[in-house]
Structure formats: structure tokens, C-alpha cells
C-alpha atoms as a PDB file:
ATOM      1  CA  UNK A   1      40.309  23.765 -17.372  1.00  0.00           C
ATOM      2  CA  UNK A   2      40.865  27.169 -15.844  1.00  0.00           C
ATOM      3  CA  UNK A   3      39.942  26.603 -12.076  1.00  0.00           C
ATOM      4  CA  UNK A   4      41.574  26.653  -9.323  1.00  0.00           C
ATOM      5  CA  UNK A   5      41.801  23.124  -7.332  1.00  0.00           C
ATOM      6  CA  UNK A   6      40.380  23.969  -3.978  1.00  0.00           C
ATOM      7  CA  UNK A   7      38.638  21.700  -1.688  1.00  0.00           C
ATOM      8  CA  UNK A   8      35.027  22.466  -1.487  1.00  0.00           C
ATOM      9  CA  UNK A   9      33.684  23.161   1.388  1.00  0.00           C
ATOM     10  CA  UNK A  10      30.966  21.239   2.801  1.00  0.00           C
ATOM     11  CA  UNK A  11      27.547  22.495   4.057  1.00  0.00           C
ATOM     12  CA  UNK A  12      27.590  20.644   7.584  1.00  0.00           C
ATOM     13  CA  UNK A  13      30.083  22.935   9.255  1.00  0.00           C
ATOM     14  CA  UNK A  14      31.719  25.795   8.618  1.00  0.00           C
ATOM     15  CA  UNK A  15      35.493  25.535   7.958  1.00  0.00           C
ATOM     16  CA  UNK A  16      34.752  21.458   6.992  1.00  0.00           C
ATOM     17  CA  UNK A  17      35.850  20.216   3.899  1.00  0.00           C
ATOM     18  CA  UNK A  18      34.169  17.401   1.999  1.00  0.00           C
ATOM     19  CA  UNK A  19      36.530  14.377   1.992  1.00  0.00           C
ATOM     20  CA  UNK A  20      36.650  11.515  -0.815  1.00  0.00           C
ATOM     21  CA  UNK A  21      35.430   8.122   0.468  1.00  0.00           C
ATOM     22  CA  UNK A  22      38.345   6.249  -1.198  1.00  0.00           C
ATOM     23  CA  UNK A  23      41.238   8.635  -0.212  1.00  0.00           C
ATOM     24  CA  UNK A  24      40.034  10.529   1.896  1.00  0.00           C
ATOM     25  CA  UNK A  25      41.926  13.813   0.034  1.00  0.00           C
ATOM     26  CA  UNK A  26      39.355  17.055   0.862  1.00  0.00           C
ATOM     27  CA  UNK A  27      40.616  18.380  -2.986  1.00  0.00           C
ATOM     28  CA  UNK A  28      37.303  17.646  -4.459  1.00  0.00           C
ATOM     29  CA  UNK A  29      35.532  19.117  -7.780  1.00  0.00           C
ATOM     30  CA  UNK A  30      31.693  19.046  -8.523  1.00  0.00           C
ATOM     31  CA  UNK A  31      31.459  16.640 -11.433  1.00  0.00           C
ATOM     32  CA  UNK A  32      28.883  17.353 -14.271  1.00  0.00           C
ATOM     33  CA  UNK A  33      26.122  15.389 -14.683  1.00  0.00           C
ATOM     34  CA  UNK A  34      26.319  13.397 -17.565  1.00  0.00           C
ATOM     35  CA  UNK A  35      24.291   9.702 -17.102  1.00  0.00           C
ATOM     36  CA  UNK A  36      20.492   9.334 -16.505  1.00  0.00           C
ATOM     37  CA  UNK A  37      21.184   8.336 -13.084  1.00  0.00           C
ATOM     38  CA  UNK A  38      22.875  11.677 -12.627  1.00  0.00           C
ATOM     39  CA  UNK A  39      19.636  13.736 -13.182  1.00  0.00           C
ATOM     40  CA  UNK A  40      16.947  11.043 -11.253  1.00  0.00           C
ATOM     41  CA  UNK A  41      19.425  11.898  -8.366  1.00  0.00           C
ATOM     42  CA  UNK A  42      18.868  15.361  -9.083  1.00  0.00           C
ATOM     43  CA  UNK A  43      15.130  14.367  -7.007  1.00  0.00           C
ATOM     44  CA  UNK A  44      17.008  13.253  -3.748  1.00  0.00           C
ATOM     45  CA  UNK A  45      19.309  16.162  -4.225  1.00  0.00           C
ATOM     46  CA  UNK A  46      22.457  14.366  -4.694  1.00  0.00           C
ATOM     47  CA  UNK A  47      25.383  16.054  -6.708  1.00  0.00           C
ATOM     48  CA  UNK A  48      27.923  14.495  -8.243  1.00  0.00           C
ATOM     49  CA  UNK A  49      31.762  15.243  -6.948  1.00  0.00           C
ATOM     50  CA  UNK A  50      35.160  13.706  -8.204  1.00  0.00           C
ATOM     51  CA  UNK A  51      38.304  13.236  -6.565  1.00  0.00           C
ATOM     52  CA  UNK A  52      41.244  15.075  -7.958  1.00  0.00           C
ATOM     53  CA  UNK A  53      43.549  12.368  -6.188  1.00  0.00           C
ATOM     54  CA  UNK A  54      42.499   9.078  -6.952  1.00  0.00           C
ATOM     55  CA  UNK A  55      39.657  10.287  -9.715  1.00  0.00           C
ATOM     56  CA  UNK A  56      36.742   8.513  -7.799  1.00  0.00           C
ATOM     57  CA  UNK A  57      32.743   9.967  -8.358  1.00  0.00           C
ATOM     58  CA  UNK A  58      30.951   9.709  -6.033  1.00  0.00           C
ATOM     59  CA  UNK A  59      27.346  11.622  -4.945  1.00  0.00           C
ATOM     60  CA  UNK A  60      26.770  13.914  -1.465  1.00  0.00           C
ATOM     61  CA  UNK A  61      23.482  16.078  -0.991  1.00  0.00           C
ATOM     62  CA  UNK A  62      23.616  19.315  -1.656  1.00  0.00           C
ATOM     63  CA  UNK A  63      22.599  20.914   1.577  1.00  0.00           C
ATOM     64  CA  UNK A  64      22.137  19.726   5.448  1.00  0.00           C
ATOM     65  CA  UNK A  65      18.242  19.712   4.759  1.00  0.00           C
ATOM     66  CA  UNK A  66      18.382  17.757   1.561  1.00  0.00           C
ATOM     67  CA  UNK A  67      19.504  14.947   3.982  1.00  0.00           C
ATOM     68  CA  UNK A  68      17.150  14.679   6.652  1.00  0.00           C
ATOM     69  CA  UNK A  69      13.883  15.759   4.603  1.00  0.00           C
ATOM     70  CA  UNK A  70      15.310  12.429   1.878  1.00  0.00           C
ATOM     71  CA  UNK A  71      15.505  10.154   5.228  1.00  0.00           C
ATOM     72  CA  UNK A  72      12.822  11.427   6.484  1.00  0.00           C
ATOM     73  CA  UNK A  73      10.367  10.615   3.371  1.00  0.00           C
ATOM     74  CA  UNK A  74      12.471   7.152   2.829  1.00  0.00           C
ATOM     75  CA  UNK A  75      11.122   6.075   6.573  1.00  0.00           C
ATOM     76  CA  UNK A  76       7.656   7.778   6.710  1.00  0.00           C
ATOM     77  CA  UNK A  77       6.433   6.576   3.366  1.00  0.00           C
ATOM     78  CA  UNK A  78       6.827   2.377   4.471  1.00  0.00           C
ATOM     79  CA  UNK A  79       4.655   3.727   7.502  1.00  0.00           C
ATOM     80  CA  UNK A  80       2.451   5.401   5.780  1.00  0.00           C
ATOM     81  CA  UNK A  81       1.812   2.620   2.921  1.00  0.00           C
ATOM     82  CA  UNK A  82       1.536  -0.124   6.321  1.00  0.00           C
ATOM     83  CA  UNK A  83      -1.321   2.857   7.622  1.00  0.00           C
ATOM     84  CA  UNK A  84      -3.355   2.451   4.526  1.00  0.00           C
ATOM     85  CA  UNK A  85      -3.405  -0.939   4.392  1.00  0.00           C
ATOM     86  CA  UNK A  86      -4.645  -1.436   8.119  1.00  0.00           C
ATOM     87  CA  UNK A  87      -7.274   0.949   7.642  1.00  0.00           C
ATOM     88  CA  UNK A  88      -8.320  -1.243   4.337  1.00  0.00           C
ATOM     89  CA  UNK A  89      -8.332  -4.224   5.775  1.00  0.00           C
ATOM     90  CA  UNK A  90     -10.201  -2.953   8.762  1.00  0.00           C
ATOM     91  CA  UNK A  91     -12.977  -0.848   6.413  1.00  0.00           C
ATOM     92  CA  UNK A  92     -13.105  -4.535   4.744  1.00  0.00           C
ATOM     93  CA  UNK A  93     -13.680  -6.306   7.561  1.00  0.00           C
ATOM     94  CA  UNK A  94     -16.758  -4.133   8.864  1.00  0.00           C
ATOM     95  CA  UNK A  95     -18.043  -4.291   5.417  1.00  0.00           C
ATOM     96  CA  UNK A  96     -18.005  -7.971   5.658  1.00  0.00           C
ATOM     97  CA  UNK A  97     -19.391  -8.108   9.091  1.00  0.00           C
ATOM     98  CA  UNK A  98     -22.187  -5.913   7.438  1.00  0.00           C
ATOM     99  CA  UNK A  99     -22.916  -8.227   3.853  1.00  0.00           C
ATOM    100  CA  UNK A 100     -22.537 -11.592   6.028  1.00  0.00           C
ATOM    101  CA  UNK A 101     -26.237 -13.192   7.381  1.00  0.00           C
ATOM    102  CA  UNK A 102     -26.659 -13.719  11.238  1.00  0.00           C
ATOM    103  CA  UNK A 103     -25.765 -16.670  12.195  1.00  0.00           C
ATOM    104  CA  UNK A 104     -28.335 -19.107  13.228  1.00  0.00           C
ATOM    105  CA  UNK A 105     -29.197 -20.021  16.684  1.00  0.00           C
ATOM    106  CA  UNK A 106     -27.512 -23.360  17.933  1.00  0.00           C
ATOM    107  CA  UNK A 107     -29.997 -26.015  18.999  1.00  0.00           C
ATOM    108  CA  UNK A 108     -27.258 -27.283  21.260  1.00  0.00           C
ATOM    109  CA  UNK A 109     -28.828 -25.563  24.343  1.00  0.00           C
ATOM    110  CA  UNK A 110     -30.357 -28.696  25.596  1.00  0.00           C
ATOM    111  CA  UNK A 111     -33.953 -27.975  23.933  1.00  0.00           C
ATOM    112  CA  UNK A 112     -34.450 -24.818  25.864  1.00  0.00           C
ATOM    113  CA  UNK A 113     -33.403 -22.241  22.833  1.00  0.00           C
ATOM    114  CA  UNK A 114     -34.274 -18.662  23.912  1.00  0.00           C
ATOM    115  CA  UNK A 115     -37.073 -16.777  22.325  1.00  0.00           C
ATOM    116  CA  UNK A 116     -36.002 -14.026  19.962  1.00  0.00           C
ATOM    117  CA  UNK A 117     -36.797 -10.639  20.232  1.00  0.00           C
ATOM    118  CA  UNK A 118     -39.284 -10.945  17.237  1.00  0.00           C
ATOM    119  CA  UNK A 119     -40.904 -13.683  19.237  1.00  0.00           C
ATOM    120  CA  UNK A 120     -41.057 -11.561  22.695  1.00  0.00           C
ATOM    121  CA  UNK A 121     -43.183  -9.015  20.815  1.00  0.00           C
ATOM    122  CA  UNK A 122     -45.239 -10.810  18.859  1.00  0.00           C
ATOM    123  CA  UNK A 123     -46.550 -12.293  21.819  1.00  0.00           C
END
């Protein structure tokens, strides 16, 4: 192997080490990436660390702004989707208002139906 086991420090604050979630030993390695899953994560910016203790894997984000800018898009893109389809629905439903005929006048007035605009001028 050839290097030196030293915990690696962790981008959140200076002096920190990164712990494992099963041990909790800080004497952590970057792993390589060697499944399919290893290089989709690549797009969230998780890396792949092992355990020297116990031998666990297991993924952190590389920096302090891969973090919020991945929770970020994970909540803003259900909004945004939700957004769309409220404006849809409302473009629909003026387009429907527009395609659908008056509706007629009811007769239930007692007899005494007002005169329509149409009739008011034609007079």
C-alpha cells in the first residue's frame, strides 16, 4: 500500500476529523470507486471512504457546498414541479372557461327574464 494511515480531515472545520458511522474511529481512507453507483454519486458529489477499523464504506460529500447546494436542489425541485402544475391547471382552466358556450338564461325568474344586451340595442 505505501500510505500512511492518517485520519482525513474533514472540510466542515478545521482541525475536525471525519469519523466512521459504525465505529466511530476518525482513521479513515478515501475508497476508490469501483461500482456504478460509485460514479452516479459522483453527480451529488459523494466520495467514497472506508474505515481502517471495522472496514465499513460508506459515502460523505466532498466539500461544505456540495451539501447544501444537493439539499437545496432535492427541496426546490418538488416545489418547483408542484409550480408548474398549478400554473397548468390554471392556463387549462381559463382555456376552458374560453372554449365552453354561455350558459343559457334560466326561465326560473318568474316570467320576467331580463332583456339582453343584444335586445336593449336592437330596440
Amino acid at each position: 500500500m505505501g500510505a500512511a494511515l492518517a485520519p482525513i480531515q474533514s472540510s466542515k472545520t478545521p482541525g475536525e476529523a471525519l469519523c466512521c458511522p459504525k465505529c466511530g474511529s476518525s482513521w479513515i481512507q478515501a475508497s476508490r470507486r469501483r461500482f456504478p453507483t460509485d460514479w452516479v454519486l459522483i453527480a451529488l458529489q459523494l466520495n467514497p471512504y472506508r474505515c481502517t477499523q471495522c472496514m465499513r464504506r460508506f459515502y460523505r460529500f466532498g466539500s461544505r457546498w456540495a451539501r447544501r447546494v444537493v439539499i437545496a436542489t432535492l427541496c426546490l425541485i418538488p416545489l418547483i414541479v408542484l409550480a408548474v402544475w398549478f400554473f397548468e391547471l390554471y392556463s387549462l382552466d381559463k382555456f376552458r372557461s374560453l372554449t365552453e358556450p354561455a350558459p343559457e338564461p334560466s326561465k326560473s325568474s318568474g316570467g320576467l327574464a331580463r332583456p339582453s344586451v343584444e335586445e336593449i340595442l336592437s330596440r
